[in-house]
N, C-alpha and C. Protein backbone atom coordinates (compact mmCIF):
# COMPACT_ATOMS: atom_id res chain seq x y z
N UNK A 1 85.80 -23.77 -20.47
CA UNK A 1 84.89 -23.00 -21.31
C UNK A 1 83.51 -23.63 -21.26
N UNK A 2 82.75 -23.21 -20.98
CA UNK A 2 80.88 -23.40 -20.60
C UNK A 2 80.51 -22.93 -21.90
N UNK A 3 79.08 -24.23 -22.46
CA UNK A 3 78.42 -23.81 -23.65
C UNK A 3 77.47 -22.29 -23.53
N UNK A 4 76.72 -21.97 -24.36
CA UNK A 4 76.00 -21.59 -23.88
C UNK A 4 74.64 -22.27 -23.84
N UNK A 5 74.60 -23.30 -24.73
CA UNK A 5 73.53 -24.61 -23.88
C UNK A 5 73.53 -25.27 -22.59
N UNK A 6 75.26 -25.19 -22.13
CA UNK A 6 75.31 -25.77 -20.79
C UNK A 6 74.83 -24.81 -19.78
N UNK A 7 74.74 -23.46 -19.97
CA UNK A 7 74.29 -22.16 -18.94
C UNK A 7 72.82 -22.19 -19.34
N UNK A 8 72.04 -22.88 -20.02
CA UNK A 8 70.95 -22.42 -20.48
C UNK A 8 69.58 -23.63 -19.64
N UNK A 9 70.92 -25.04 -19.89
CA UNK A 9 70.17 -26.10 -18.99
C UNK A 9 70.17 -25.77 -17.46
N UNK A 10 71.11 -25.14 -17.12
CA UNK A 10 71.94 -24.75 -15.30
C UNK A 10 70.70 -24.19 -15.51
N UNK A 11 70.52 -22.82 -16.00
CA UNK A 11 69.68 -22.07 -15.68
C UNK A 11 68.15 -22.49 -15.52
N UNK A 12 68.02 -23.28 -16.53
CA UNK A 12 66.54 -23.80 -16.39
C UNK A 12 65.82 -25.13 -15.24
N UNK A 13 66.98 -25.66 -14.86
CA UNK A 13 67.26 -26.19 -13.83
C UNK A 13 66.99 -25.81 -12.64
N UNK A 14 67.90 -24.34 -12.40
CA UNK A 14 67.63 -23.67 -11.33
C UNK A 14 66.59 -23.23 -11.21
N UNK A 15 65.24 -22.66 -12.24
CA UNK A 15 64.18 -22.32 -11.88
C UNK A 15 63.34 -23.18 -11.58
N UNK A 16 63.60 -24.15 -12.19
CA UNK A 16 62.27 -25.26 -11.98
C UNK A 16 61.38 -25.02 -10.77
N UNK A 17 61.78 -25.11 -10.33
CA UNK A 17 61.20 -24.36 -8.36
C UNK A 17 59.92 -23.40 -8.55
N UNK A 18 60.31 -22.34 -10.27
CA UNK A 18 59.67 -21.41 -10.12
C UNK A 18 58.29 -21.69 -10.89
N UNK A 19 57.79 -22.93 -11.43
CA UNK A 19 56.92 -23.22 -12.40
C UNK A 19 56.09 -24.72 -11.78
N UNK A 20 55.22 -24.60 -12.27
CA UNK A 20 54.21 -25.86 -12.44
C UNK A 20 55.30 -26.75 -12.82
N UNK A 21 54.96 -27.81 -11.80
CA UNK A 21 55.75 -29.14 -12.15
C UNK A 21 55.42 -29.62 -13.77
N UNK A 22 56.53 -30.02 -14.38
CA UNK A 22 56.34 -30.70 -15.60
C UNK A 22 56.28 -29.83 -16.45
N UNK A 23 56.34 -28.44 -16.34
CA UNK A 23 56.09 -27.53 -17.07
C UNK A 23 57.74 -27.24 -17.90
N UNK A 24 58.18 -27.03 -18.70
CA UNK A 24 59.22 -26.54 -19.76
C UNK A 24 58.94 -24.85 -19.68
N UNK A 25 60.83 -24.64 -18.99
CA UNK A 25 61.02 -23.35 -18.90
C UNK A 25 61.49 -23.31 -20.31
N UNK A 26 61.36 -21.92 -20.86
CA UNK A 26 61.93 -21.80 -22.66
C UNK A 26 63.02 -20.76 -22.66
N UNK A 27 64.04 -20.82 -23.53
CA UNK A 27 64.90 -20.10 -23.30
C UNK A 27 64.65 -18.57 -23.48
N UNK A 28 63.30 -17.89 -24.02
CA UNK A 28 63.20 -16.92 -24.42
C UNK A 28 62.05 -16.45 -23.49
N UNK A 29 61.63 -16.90 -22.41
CA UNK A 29 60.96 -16.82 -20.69
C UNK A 29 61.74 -15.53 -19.81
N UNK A 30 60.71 -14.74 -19.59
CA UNK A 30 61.29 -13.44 -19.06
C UNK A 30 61.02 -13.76 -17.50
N UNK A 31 62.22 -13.43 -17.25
CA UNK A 31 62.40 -13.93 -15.98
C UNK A 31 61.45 -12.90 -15.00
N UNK A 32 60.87 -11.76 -15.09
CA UNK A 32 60.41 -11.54 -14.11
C UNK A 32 58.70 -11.30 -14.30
N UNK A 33 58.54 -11.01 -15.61
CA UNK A 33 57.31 -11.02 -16.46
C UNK A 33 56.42 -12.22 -16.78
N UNK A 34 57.15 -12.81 -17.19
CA UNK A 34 56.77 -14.17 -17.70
C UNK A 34 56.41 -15.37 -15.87
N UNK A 35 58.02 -15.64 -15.07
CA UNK A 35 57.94 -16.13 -14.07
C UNK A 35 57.48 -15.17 -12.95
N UNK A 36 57.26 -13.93 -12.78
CA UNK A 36 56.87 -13.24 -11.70
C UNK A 36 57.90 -13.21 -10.91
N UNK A 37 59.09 -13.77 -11.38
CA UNK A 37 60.55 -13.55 -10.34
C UNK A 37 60.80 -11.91 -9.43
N UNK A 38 60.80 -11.73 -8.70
CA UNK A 38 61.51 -10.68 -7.40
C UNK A 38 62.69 -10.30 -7.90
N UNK A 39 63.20 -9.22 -7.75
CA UNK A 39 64.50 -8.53 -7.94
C UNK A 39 65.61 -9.55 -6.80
N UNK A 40 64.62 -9.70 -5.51
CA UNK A 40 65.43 -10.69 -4.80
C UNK A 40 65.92 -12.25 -5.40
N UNK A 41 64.92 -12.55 -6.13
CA UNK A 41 64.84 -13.98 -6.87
C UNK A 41 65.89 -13.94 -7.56
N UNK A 42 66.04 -13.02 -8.34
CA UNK A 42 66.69 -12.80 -9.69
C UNK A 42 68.49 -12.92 -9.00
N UNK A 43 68.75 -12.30 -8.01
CA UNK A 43 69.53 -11.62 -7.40
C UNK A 43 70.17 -13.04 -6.90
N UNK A 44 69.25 -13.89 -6.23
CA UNK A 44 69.98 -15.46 -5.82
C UNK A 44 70.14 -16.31 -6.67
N UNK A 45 69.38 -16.09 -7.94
CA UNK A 45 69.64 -17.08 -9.12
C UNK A 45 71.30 -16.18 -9.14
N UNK A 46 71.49 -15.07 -9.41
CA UNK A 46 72.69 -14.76 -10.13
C UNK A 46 73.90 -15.17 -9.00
N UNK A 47 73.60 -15.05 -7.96
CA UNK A 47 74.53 -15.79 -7.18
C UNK A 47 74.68 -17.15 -6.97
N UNK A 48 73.62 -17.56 -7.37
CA UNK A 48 73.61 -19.68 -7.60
C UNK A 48 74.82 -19.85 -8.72
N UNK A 49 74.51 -18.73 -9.85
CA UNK A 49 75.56 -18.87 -11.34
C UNK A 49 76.56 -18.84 -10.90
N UNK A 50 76.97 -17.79 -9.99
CA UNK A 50 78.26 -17.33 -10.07
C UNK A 50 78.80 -18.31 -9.35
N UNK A 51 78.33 -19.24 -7.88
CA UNK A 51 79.07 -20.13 -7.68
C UNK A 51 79.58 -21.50 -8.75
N UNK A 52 78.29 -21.69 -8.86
CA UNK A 52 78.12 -22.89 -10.16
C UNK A 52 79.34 -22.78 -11.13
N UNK A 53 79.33 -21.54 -11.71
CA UNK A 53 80.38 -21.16 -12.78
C UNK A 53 81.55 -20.35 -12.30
N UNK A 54 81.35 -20.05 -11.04
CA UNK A 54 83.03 -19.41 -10.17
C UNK A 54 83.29 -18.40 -11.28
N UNK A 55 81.95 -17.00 -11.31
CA UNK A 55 82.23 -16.36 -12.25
C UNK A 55 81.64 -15.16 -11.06
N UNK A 56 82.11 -13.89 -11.52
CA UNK A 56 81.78 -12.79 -10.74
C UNK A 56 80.57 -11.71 -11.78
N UNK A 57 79.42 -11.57 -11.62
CA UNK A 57 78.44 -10.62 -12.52
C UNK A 57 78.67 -9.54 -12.06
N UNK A 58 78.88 -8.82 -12.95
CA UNK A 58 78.69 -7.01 -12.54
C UNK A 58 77.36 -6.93 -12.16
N UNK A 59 76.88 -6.34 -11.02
CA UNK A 59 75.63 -6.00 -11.13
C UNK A 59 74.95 -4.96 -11.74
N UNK A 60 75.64 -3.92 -12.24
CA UNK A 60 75.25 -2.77 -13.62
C UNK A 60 74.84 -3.35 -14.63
N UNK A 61 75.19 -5.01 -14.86
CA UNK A 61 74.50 -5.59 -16.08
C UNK A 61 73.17 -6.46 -16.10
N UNK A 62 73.05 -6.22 -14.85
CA UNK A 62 71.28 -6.77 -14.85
C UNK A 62 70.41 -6.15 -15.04
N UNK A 63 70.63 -4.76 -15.73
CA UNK A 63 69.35 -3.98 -16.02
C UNK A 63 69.14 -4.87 -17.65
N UNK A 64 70.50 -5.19 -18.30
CA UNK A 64 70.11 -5.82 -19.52
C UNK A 64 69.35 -7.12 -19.63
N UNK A 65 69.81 -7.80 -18.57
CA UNK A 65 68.91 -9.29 -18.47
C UNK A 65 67.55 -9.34 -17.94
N UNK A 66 67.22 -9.64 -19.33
CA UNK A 66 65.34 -9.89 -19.14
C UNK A 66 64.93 -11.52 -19.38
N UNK A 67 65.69 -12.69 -19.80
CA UNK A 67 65.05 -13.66 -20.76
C UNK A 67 66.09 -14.67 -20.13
N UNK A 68 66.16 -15.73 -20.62
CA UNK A 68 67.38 -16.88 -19.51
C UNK A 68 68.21 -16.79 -20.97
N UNK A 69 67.46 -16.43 -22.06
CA UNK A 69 68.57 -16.32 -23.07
C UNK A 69 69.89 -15.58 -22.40
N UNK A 70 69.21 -14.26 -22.49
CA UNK A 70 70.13 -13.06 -22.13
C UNK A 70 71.12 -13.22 -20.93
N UNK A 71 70.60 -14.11 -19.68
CA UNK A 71 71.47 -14.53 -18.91
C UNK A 71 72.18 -15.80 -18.86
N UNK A 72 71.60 -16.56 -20.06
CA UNK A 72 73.43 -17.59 -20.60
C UNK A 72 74.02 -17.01 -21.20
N UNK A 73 73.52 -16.30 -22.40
CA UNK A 73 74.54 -15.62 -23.27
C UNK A 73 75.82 -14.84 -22.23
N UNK A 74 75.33 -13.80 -21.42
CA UNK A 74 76.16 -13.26 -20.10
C UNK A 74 77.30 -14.03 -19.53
N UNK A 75 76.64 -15.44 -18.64
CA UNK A 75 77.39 -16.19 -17.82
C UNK A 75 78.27 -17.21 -19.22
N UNK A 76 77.92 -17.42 -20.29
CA UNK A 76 79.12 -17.96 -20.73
C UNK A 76 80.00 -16.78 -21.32
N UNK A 77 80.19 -15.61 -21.58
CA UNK A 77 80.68 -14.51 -22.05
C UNK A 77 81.59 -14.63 -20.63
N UNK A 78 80.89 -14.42 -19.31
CA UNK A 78 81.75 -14.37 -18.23
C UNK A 78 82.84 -15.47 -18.00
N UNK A 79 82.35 -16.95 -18.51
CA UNK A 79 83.25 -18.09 -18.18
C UNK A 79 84.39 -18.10 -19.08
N UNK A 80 84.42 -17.03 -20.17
CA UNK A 80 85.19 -17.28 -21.17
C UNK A 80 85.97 -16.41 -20.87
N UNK A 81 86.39 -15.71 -20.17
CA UNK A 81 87.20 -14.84 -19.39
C UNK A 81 88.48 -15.73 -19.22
């Protein structure tokens, strides 16, 4: 069972790439608004999760994920499967 603090650090982790060094991603950072993330971007982060967490995302549910909130809340909902 994955926190949803532990999907929230993964996640912010994984973007780092996408920000000014030293900069603090926030959990309430819109992933494509806020970071300028690509539908492609978005699309390899969710496949970084799914290995990370050996979890499968519907992709019908990424019209809901806007925020890294919204996509821990998701990936630990999925780990709790």
């Amino acid at each position: 069972m994955t926190t949803y603090n532990e999907c929230v650090v993964q996640i912010q982790q994984m973007l780092q790439s996408a920000v000014a060094k030293g900069e603090v991603v926030g959990e309430d950072v819109d992933l494509i608004e806020e970071l300028g993330l690509a539908s492609l971007d978005v699309m390899e982060l969710i496949e970084q999760l799914e290995d990370v967490f050996d979890i499968s995302f519907p992709i019908n549910e990424l019209g809901d994920v806007r925020t890294i909130s919204d996509l821990a809340r998701r990936v630990q909902q999925l780990t709790d499967r």
